[in-house]
Protein backbone atom coordinates (compact mmCIF):
# COMPACT_ATOMS: atom_id res chain seq x y z
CA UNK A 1 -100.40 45.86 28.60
CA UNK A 2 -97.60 43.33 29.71
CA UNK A 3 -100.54 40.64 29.94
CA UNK A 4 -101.18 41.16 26.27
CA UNK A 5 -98.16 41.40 25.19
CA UNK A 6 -96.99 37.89 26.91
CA UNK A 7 -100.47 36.23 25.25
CA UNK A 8 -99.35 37.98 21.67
CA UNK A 9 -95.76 36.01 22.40
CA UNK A 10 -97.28 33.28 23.58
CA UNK A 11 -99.50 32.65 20.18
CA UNK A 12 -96.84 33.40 18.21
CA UNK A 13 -94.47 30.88 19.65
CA UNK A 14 -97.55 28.36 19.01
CA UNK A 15 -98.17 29.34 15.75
CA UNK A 16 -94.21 28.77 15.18
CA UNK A 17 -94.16 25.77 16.35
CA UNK A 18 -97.44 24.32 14.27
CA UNK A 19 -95.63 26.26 10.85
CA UNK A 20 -92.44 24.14 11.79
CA UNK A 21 -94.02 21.00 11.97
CA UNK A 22 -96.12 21.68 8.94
CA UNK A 23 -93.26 22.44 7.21
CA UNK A 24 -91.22 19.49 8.63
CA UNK A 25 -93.95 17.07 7.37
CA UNK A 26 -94.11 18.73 4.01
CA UNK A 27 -90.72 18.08 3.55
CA UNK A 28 -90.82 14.53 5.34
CA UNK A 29 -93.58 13.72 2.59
CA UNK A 30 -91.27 15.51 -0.40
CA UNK A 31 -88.00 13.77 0.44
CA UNK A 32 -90.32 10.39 0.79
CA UNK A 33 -91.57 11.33 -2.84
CA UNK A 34 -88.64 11.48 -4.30
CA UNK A 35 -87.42 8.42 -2.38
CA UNK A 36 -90.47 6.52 -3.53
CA UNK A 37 -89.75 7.48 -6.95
CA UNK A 38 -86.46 6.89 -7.05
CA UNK A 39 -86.98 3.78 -6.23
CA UNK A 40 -89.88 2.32 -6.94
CA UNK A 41 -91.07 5.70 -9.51
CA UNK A 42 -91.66 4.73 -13.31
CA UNK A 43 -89.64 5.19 -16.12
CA UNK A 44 -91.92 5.19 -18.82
CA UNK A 45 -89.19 6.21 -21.56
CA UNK A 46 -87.75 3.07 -21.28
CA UNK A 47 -91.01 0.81 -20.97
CA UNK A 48 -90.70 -2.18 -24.25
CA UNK A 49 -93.26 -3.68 -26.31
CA UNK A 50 -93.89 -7.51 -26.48
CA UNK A 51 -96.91 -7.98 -28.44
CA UNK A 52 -100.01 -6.28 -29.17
CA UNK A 53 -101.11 -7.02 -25.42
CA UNK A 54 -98.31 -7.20 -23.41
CA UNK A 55 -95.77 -4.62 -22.28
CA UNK A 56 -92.70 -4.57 -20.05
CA UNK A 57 -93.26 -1.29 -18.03
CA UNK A 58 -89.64 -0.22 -16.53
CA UNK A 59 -89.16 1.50 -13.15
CA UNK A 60 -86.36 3.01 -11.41
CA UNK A 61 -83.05 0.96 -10.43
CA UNK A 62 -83.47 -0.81 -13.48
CA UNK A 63 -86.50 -2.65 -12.42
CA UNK A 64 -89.17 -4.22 -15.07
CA UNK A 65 -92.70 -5.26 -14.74
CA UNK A 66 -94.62 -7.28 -17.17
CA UNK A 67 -98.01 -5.97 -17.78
CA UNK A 68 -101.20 -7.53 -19.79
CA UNK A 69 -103.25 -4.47 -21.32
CA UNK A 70 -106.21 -6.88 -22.42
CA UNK A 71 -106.36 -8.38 -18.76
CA UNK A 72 -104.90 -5.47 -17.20
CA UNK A 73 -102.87 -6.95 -14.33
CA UNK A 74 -99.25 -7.28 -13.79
CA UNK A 75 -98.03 -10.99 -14.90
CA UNK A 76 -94.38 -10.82 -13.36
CA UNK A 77 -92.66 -9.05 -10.02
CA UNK A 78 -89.92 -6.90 -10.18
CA UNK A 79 -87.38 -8.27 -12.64
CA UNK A 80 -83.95 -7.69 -13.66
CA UNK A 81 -84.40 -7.64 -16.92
CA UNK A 82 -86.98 -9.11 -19.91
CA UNK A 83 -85.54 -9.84 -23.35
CA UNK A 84 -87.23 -8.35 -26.41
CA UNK A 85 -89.69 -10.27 -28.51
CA UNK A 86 -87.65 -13.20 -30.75
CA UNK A 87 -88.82 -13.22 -34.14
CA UNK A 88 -89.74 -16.78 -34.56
CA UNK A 89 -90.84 -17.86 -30.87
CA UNK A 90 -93.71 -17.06 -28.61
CA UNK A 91 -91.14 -17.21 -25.49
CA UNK A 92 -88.64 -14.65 -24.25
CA UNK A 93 -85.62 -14.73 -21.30
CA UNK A 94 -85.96 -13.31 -17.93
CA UNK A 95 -83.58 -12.37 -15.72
CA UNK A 96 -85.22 -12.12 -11.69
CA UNK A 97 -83.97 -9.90 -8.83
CA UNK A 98 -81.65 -12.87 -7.75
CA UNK A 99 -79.64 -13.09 -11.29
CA UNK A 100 -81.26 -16.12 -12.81
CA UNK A 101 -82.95 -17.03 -16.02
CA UNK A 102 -86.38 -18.45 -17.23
CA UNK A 103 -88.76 -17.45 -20.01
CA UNK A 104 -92.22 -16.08 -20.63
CA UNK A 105 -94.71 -16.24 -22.99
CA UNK A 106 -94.95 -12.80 -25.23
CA UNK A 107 -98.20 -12.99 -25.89
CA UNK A 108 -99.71 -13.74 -22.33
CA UNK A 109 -96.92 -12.29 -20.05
CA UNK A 110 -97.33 -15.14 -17.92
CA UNK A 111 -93.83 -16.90 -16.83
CA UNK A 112 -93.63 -20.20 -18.62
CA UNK A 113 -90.50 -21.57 -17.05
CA UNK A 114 -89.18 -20.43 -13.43
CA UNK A 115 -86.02 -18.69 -13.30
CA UNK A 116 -83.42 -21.31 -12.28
CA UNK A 117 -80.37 -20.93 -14.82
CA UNK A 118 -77.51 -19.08 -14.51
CA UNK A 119 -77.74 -17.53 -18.08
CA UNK A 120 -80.09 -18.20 -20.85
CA UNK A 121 -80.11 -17.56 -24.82
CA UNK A 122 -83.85 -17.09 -27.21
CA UNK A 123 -85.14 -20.10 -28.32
CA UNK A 124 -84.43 -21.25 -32.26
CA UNK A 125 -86.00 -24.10 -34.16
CA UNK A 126 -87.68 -24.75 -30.30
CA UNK A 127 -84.61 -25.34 -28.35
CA UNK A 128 -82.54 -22.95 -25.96
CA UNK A 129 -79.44 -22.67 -24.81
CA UNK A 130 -78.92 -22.06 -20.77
CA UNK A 131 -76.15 -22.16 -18.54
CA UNK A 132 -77.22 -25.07 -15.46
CA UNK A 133 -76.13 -26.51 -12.24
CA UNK A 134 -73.48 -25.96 -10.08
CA UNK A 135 -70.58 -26.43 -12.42
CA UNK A 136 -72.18 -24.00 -14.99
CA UNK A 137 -72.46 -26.35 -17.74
CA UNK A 138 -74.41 -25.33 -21.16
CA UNK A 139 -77.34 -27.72 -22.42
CA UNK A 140 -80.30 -27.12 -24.59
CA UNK A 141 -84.06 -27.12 -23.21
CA UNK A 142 -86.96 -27.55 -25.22
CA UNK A 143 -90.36 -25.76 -24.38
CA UNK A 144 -91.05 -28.45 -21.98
CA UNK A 145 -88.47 -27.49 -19.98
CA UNK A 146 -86.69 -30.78 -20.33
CA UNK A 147 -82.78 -31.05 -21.15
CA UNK A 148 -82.73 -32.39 -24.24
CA UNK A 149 -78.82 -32.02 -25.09
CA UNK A 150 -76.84 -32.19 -22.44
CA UNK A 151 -73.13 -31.02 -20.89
CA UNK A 152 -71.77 -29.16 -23.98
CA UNK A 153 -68.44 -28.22 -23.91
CA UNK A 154 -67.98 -24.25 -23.91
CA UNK A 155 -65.71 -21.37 -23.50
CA UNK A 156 -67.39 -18.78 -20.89
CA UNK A 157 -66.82 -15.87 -23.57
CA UNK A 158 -68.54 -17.87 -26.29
CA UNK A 159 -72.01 -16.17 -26.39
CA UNK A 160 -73.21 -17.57 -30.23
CA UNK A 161 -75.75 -20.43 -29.31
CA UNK A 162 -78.31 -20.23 -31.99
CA UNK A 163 -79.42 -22.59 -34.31
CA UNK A 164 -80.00 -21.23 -37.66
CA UNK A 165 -81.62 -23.98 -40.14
CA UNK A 166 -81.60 -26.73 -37.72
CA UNK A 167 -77.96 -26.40 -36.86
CA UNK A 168 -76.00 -24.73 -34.09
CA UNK A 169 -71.69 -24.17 -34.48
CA UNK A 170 -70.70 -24.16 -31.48
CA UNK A 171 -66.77 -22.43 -31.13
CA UNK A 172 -64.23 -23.55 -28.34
CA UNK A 173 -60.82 -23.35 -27.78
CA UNK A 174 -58.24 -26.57 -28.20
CA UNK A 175 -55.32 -25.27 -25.93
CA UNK A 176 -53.10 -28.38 -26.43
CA UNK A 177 -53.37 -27.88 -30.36
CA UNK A 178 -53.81 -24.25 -30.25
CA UNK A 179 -56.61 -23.98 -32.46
CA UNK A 180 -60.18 -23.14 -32.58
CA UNK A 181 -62.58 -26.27 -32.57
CA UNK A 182 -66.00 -26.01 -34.37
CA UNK A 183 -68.35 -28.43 -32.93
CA UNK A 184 -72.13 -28.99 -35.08
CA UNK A 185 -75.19 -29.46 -33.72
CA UNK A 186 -78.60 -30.39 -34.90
CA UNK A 187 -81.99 -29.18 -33.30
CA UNK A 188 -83.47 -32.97 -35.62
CA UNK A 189 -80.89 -35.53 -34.12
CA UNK A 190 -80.78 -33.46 -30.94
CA UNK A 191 -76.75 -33.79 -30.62
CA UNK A 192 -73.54 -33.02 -32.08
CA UNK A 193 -73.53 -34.43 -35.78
CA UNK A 194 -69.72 -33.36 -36.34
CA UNK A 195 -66.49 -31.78 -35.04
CA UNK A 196 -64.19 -29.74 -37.29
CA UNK A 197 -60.81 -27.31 -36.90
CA UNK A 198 -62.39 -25.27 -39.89
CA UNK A 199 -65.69 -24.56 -41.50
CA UNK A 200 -65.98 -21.80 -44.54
CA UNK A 201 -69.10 -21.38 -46.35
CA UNK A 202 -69.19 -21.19 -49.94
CA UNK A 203 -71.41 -21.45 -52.91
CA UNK A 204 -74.13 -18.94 -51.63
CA UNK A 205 -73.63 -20.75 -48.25
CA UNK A 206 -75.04 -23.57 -50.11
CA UNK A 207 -71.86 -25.53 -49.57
CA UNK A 208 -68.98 -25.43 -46.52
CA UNK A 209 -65.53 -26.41 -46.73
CA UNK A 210 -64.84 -28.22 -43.92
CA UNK A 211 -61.50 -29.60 -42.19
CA UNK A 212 -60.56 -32.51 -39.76
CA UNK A 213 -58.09 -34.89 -38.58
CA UNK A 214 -58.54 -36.59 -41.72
CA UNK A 215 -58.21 -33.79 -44.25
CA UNK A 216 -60.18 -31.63 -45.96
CA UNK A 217 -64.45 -32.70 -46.99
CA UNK A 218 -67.06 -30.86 -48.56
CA UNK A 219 -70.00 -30.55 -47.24
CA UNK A 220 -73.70 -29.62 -47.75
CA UNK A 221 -76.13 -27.10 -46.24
CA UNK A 222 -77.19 -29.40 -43.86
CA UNK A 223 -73.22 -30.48 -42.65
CA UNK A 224 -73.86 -33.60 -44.77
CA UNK A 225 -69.99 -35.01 -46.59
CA UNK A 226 -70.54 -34.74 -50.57
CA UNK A 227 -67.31 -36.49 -51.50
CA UNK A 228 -66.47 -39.93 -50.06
CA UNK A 229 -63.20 -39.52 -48.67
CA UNK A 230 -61.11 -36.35 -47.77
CA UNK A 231 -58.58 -33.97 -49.69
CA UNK A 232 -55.25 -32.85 -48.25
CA UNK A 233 -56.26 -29.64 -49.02
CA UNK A 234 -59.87 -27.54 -50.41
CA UNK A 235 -60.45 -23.69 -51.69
CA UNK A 236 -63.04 -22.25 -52.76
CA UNK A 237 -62.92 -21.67 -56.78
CA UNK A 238 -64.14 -17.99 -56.84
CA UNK A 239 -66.59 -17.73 -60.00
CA UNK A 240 -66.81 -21.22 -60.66
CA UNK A 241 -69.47 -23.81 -59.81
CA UNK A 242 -66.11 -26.22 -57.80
CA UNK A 243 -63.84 -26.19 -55.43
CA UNK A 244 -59.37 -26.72 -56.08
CA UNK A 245 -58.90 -30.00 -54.36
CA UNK A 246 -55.44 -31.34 -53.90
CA UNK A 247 -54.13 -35.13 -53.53
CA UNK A 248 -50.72 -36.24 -53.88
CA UNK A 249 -49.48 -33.08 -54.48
CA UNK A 250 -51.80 -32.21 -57.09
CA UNK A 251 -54.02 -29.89 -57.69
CA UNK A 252 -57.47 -30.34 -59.36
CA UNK A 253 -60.47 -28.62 -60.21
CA UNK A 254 -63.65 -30.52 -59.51
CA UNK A 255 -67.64 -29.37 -59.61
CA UNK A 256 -70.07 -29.96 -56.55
CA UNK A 257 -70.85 -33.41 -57.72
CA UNK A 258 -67.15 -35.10 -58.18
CA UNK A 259 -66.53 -34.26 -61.48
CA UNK A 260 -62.99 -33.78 -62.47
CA UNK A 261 -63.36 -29.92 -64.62
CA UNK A 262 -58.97 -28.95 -64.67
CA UNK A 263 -57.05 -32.11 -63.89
CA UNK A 264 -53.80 -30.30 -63.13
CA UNK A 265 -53.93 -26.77 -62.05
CA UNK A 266 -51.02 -24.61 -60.45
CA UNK A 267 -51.08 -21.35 -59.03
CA UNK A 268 -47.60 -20.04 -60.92
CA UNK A 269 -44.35 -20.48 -62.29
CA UNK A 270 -41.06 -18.93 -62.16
CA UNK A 271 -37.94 -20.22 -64.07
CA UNK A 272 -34.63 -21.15 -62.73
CA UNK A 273 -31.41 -19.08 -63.10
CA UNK A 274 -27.61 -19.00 -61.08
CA UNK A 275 -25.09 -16.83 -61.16
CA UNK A 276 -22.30 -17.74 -63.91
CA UNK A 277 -19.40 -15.55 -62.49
CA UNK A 278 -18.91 -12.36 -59.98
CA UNK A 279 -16.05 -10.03 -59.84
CA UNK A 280 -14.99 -9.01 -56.49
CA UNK A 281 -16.11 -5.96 -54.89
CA UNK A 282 -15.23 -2.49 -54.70
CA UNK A 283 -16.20 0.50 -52.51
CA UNK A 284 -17.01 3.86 -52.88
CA UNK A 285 -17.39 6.71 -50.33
CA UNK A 286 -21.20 6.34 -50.12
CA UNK A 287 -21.70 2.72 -50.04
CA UNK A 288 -20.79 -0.68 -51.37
CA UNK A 289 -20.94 -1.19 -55.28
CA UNK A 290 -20.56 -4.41 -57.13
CA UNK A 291 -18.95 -4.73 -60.29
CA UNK A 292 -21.41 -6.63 -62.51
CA UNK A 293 -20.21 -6.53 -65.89
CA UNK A 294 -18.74 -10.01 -65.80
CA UNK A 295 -21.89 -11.24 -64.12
CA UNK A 296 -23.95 -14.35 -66.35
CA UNK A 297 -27.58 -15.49 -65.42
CA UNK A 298 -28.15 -18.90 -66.73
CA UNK A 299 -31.62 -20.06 -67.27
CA UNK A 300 -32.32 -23.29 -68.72
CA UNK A 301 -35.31 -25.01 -69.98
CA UNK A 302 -36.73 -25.51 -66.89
CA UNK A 303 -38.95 -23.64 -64.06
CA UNK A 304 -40.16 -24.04 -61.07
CA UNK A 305 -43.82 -24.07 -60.63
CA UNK A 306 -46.65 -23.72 -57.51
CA UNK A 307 -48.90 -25.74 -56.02
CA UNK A 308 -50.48 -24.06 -52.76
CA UNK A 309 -47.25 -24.04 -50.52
CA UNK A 310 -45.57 -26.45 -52.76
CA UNK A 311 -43.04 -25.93 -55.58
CA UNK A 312 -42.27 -28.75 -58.60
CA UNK A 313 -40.23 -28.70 -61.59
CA UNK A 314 -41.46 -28.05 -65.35
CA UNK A 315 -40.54 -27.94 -68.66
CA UNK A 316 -41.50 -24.56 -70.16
CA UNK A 317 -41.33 -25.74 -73.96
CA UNK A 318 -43.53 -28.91 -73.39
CA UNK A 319 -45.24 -28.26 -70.37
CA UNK A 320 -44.37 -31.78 -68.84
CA UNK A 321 -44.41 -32.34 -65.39
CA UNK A 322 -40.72 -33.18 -64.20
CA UNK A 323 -41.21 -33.74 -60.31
CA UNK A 324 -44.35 -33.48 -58.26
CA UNK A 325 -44.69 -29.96 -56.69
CA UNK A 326 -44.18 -31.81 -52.65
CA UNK A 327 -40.98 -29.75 -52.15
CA UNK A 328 -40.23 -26.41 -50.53
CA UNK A 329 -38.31 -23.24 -52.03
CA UNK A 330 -36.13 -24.58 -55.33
CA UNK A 331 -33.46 -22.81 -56.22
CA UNK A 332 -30.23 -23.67 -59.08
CA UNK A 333 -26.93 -24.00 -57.44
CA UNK A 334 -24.94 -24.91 -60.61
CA UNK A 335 -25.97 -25.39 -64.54
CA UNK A 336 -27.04 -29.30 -64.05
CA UNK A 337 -27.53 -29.01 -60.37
CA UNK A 338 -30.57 -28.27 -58.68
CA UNK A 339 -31.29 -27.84 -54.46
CA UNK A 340 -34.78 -28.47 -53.28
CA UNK A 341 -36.20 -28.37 -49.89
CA UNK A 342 -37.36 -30.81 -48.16
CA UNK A 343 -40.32 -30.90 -45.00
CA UNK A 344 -39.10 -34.37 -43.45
CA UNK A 345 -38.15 -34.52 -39.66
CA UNK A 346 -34.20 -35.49 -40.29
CA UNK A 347 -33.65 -34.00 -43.99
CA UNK A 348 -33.22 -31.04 -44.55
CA UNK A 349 -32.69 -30.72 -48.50
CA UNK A 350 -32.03 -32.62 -51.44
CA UNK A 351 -30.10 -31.98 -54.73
CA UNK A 352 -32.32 -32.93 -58.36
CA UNK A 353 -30.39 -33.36 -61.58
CA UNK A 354 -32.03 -31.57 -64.47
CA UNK A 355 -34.47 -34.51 -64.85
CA UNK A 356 -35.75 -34.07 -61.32
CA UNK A 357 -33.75 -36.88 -60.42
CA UNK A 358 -32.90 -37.31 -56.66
CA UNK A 359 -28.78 -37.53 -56.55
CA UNK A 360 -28.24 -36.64 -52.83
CA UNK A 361 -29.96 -36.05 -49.54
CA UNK A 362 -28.54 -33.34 -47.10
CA UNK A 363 -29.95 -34.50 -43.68
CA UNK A 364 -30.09 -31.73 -40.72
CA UNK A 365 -26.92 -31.47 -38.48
């Protein structure tokens, strides 16, 4: 009996041990599953379309693989990332497992240029952007591969290089002026065609107002200069086939072509008026009160009209122009006595008879 009994313990501690080590390799093999999976597994949910034939199947870890149904082999390794199809190119940005950029064909899968920039943008009208060499400068490269425009100037959170019917605006940052810089290239001429501190498009985007050192121009769809020489000032003329253009302190209203359509135009008026006579004043218990019954306005037949930031002098009855509108605020300091400001380095005002006359200057103290 005890001989039995020690070969029944004796199996049973042998069939223990065998169900252990089954059980230990079932769950060695399960935890190397999910492992596997997690990081190498598919992620089919998140897999993109290229083109008919070509897909980008995704993988755990934010891994990508480019596949070819109609050849049915893999055309890339493990990537980063693959940008989506562009709409008007045949090639796409990749991003490898070491953070650089190069492109592939949509239609094939098969990499066209070797990842070897430090960022890249979609190719428009055949030319893309990319980020290159060691002191991360931004260039354009055609299909060829081949630098075609070369050491751009850029700010790093500028992310807009595109071109869009053969041109490219490029913004950066002027810190010694403080202002934004707009710099124009052309995918035709391959380089910047012009530099500007202000582009608006108007006219349908037919047209841009554009502004410089030099003043204000307008220009064409294609960044071309429609008038010969430059305005001190441009706006758009909202309904109307023009632009306001202003010379010399005054305002016109020309069409696309030159034309002169308003040869003075001003943006309001407001007539002049001082006070005759004040009595002093008196208080109650809930606040100060003036006593205005003695009080005279005096306007006379004159006003003060606009032109953009600019104020001039007019007669209301005949509408004649009395003094250019180059000065600041205008104000009446006595019945034939009239203070205007002036935007000059060492003056600060001057005083205008009632025929716009200049009588005295008040320099700055």
């Amino acid at each position: 009996m005890k001989k039995f009994l020690k070969q029944v313990l004796n199996a049973a501690w042998k069939v223990s041990v065998v169900l252990i080590g089954v059980f230990a390799i079932l769950l060695a093999l399960r935890i190397g599953q999910l492992l596997y999976r997690d990081y190498f597994g598919r992620e089919k949910w998140n897999d993109k379309t290229l083109s008919c034939d070509v897909v980008v199947k995704a993988y755990s870890r934010d891994r990508y693989r480019v596949y070819n149904k109609k050849t049915k082999r893999y055309t890339t390794p493990k990537l980063r990332f693959v940008s989506g199809a562009p709409k008007r190119d045949s090639l796409t940005v990749f991003c490898d497992m070491d953070g650089y950029r190069g492109f592939l064909n949509v239609n094939t899968g098969d990499i066209v240029i070797h990842a070897q920039y430090g960022k890249a943008w979609q190719f428009s009208d055949g030319l893309a952007a990319v980020i290159y060499g060691d002191k991360n400068r931004l260039g354009f490269i055609d299909h060829n591969n081949e630098l075609v425009i070369k050491d751009i100037p850029h700010d790093p959170g500028y992310y807009d290089y595109m071109f869009k019917d053969g041109f490219c605006v490029i913004d950066t940052w002027d810190d010694i002026n403080d202002e934004d810089i707009h710099s124009v290239y052309s995918s035709k001429k391959l380089g910047k065609i012009g530099e500007y501190k202000k582009l608006t498009k108007i006219d349908d985007n037919n047209h841009i107002i554009a502004k410089d050192n030099d003043g204000y121009w307008l220009l064409d769809r294609e960044y071309n200069k429609v008038f010969d020489s430059p305005y001190e000032r441009m706006e758009e003329a909202y309904g109307i086939d023009g632009v306001f253009v202003t010379r010399n302190w005054v305002k016109q209203l020309v069409d696309y072509d030159g034309n002169v359509l308003e040869p003075f135009v001003i943006d309001g008026t407001y007539r002049l008026s001082y006070v005759s006579g004040i009595t002093d004043p008196y208080y109650e218990l809930d606040g100060e009160y003036y006593n205005q019954a003695n009080i005279k306005d005096f306007e006379p037949d004159i006003m003060v009209y606009f032109v953009n930031d600019n104020q001039g002098l007019m007669n209301p009855n005949t509408g004649k122009i009395v003094t250019l509108a180059k000065y600041g605020d205008i104000s009446m300091i006595s019945k034939n006595l009239i203070r205007a400001e002036v935007n000059e380095l060492n003056v600060e005002s001057v005083l205008l008879d009632r025929h716009g006359n200049e009588i005295k200057i008040i320099t700055k103290e």
